[in-house]
C-alpha atoms as a PDB file:
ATOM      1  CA  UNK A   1       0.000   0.000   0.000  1.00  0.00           C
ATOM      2  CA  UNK A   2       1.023   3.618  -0.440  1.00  0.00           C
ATOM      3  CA  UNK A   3       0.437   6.808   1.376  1.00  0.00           C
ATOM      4  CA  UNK A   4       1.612  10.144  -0.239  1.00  0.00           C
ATOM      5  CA  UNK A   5       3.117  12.165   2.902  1.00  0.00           C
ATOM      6  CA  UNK A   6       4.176  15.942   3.722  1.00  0.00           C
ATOM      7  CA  UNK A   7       7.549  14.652   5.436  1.00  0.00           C
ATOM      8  CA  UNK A   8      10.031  12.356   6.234  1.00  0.00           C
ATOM      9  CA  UNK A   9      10.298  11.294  10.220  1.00  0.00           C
ATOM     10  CA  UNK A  10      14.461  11.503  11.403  1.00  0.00           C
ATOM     11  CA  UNK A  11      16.978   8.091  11.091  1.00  0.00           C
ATOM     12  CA  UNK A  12      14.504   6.892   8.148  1.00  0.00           C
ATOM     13  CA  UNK A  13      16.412   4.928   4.954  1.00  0.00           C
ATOM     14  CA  UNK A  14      14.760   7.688   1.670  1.00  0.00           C
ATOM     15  CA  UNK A  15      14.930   6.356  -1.688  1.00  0.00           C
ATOM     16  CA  UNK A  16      14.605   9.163  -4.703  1.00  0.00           C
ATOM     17  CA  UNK A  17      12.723   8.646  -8.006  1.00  0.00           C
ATOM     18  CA  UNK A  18      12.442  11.131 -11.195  1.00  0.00           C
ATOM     19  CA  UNK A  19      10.053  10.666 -13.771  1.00  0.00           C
ATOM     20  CA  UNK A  20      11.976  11.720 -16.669  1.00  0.00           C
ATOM     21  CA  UNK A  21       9.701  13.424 -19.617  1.00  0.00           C
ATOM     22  CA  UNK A  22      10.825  14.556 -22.981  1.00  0.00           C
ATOM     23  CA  UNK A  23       9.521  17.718 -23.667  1.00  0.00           C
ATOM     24  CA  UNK A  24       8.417  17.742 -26.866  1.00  0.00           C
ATOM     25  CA  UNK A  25       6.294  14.635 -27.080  1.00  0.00           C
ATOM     26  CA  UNK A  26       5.243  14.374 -22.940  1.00  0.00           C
ATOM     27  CA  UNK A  27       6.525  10.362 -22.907  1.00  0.00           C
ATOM     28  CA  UNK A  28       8.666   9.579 -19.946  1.00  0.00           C
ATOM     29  CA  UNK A  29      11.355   7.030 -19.927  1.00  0.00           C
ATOM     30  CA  UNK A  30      10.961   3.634 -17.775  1.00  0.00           C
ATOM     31  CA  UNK A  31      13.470   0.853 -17.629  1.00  0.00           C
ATOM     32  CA  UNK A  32      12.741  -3.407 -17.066  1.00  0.00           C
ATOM     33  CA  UNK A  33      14.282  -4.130 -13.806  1.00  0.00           C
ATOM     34  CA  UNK A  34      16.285  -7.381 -14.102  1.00  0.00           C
ATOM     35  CA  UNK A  35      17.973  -9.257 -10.821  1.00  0.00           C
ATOM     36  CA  UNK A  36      16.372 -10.186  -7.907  1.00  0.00           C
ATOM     37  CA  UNK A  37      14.978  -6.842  -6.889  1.00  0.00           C
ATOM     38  CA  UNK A  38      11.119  -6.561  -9.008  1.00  0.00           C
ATOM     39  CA  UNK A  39      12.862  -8.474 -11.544  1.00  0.00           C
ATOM     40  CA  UNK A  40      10.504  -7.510 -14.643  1.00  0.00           C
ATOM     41  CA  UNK A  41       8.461  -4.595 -13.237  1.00  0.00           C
ATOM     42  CA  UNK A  42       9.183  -1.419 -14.916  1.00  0.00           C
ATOM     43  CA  UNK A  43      10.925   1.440 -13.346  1.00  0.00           C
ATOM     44  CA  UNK A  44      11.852   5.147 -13.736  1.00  0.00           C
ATOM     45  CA  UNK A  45      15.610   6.518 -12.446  1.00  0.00           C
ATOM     46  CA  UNK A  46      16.353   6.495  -8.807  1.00  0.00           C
ATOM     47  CA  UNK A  47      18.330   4.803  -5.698  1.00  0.00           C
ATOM     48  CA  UNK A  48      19.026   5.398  -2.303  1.00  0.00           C
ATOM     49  CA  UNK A  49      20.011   8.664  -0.395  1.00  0.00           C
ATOM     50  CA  UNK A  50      23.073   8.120   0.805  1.00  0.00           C
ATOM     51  CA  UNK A  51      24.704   9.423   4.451  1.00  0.00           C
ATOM     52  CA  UNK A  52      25.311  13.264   4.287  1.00  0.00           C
ATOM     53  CA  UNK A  53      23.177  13.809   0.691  1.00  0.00           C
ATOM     54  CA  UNK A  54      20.548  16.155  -0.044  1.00  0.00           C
ATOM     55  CA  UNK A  55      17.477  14.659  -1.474  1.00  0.00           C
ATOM     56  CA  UNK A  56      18.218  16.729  -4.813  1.00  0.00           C
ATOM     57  CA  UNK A  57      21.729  15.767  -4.737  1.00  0.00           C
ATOM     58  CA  UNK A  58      21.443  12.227  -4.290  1.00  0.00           C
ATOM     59  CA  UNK A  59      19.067  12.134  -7.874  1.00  0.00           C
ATOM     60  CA  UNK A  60      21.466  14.220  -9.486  1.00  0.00           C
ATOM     61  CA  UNK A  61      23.767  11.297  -8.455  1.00  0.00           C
ATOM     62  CA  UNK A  62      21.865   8.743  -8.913  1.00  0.00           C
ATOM     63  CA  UNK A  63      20.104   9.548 -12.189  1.00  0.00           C
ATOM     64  CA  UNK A  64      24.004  10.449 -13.548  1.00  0.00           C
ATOM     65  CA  UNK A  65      25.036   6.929 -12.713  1.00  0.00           C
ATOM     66  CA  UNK A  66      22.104   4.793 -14.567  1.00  0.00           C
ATOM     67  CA  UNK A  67      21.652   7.077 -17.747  1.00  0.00           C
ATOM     68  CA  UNK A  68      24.540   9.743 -18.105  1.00  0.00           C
ATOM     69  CA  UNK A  69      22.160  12.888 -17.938  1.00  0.00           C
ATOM     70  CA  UNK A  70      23.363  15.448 -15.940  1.00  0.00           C
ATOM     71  CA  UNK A  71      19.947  17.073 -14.570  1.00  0.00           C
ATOM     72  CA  UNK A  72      19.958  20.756 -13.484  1.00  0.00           C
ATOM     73  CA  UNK A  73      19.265  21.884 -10.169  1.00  0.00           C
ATOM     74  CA  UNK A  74      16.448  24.251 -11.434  1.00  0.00           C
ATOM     75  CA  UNK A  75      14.559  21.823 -13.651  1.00  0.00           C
ATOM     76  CA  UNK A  76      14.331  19.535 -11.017  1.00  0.00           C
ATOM     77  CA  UNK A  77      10.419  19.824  -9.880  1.00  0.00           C
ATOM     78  CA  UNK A  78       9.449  18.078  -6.277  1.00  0.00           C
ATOM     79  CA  UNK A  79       5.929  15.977  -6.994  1.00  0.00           C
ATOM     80  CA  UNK A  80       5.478  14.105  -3.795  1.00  0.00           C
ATOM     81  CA  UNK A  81       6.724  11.734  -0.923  1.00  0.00           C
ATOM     82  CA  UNK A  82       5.317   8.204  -0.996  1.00  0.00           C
ATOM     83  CA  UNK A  83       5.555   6.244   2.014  1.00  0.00           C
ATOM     84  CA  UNK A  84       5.440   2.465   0.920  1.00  0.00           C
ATOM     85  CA  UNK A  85       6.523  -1.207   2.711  1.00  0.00           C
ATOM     86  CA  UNK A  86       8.293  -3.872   1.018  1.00  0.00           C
ATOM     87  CA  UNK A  87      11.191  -2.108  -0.511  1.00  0.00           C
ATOM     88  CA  UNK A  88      14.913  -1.580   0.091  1.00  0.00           C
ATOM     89  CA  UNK A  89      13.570   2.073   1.703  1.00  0.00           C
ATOM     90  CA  UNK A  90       9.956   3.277   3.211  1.00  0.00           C
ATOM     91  CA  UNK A  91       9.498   6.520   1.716  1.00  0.00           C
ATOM     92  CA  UNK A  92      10.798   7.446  -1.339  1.00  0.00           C
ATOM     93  CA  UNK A  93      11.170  11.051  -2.650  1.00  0.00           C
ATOM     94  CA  UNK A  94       9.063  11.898  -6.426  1.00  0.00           C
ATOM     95  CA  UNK A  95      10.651  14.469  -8.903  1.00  0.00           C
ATOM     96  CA  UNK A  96       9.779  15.325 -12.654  1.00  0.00           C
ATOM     97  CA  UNK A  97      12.989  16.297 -15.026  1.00  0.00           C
ATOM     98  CA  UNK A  98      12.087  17.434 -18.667  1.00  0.00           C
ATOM     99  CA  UNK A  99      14.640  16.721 -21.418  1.00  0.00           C
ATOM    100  CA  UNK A 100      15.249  18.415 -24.682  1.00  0.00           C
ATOM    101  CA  UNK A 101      15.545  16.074 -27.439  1.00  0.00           C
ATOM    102  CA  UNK A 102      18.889  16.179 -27.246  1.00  0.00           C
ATOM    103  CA  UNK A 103      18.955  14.446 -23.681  1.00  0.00           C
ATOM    104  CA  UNK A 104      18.804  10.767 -24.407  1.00  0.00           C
ATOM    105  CA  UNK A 105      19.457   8.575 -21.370  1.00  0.00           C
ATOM    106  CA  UNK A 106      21.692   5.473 -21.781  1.00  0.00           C
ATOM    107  CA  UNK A 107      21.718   2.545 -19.878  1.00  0.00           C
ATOM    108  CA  UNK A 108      24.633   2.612 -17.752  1.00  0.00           C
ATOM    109  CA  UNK A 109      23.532  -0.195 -15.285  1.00  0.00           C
ATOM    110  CA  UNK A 110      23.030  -2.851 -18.238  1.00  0.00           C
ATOM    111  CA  UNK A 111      23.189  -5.432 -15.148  1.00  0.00           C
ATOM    112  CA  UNK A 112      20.518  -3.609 -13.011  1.00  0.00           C
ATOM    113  CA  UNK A 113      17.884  -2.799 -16.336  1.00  0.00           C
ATOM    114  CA  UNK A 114      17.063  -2.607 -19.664  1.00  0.00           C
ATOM    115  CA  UNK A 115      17.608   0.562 -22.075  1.00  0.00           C
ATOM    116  CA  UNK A 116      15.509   3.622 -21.736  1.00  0.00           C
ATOM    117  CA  UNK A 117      12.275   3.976 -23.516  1.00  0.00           C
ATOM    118  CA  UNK A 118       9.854   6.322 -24.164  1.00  0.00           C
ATOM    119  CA  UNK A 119       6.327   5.651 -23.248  1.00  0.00           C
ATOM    120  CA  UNK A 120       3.183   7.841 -23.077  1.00  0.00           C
ATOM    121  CA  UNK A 121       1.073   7.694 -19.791  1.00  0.00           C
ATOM    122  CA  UNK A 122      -1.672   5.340 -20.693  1.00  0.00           C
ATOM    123  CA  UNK A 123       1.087   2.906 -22.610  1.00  0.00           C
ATOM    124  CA  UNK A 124       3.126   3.145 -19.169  1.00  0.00           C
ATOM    125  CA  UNK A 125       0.156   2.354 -17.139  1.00  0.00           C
ATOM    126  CA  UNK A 126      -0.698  -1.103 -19.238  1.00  0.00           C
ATOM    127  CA  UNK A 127       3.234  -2.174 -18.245  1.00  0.00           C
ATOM    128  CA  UNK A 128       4.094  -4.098 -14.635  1.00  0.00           C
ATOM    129  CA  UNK A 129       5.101  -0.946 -13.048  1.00  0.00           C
ATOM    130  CA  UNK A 130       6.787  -1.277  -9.507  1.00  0.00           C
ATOM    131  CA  UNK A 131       3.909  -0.354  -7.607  1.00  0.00           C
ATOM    132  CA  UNK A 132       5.258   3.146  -6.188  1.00  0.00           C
ATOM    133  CA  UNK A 133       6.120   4.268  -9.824  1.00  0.00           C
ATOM    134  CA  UNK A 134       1.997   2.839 -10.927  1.00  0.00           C
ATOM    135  CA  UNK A 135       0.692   4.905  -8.001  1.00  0.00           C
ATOM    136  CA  UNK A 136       2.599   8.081  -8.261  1.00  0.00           C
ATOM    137  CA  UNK A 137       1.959   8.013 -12.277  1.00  0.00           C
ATOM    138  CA  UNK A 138      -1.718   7.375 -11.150  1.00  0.00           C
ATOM    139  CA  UNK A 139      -2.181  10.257  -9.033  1.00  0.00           C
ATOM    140  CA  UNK A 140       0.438  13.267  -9.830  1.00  0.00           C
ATOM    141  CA  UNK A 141       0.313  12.875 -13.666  1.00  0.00           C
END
């Protein structure tokens, strides 16, 4: 189950997600997971918050690592906070990036996912999404 939440309680292990939308044609890119973690389910860019990171920070990190874009602290848009169970975190923080067209991400975790691929909303919604991503497409798109 998921609750979207104002705020993160102290000591808590935060996960960050960005929906990543090209500007032109409003598609965001998702990724198959692959490994043991929601092997199959389809996922946007994100990863833990690590010791001493910013929320922003660690997605600008994180988001560098599996696709080689290098998002900009201003385009960066907060959505919400989802507080979920069954994960590697409980609450995971939502942002929204939009790319030019000359912004294609590349899969730089081959291991962890598939390539990058653009999907509209109601294509994206018909795919096994991990259920954060489903819910959070659901409700703030």
């Amino acid at each position: 189950m998921i609750e979207f939440i104002k705020e993160i309680p102290e000591n808590e292990l935060v996960g960050v997600c960005v929906i990543l939308i090209d500007k032109f044609t409003n598609e965001m890119y998702l990724a198959q997971r692959k490994g043991e973690y929601e092997n199959g389910k389809y996922c946007v860019p994100g990863g833990m918050v690590e010791p001493g990171e910013d929320y922003v920070s660690a997605l600008q990190r994180e988001v560098k690592e599996e696709t080689g874009i290098k998002l900009i602290h201003g385009g960066i848009k907060f959505i919400t906070i989802a507080k979920h169970t069954g994960g590697k975190c409980n609450y995971t923080v939502w942002f929204k990036y939009y790319l030019n067209s000359s912004e294609i991400p590349v899969n730089k975790e081959p291991h962890k996912h598939s390539e990058w691929v653009l999907y509209s909303k109601s294509e994206a919604l018909k795919l096994p999404l991990m259920l954060s991503t489903k819910e959070t497409f659901t409700t703030y798109l």
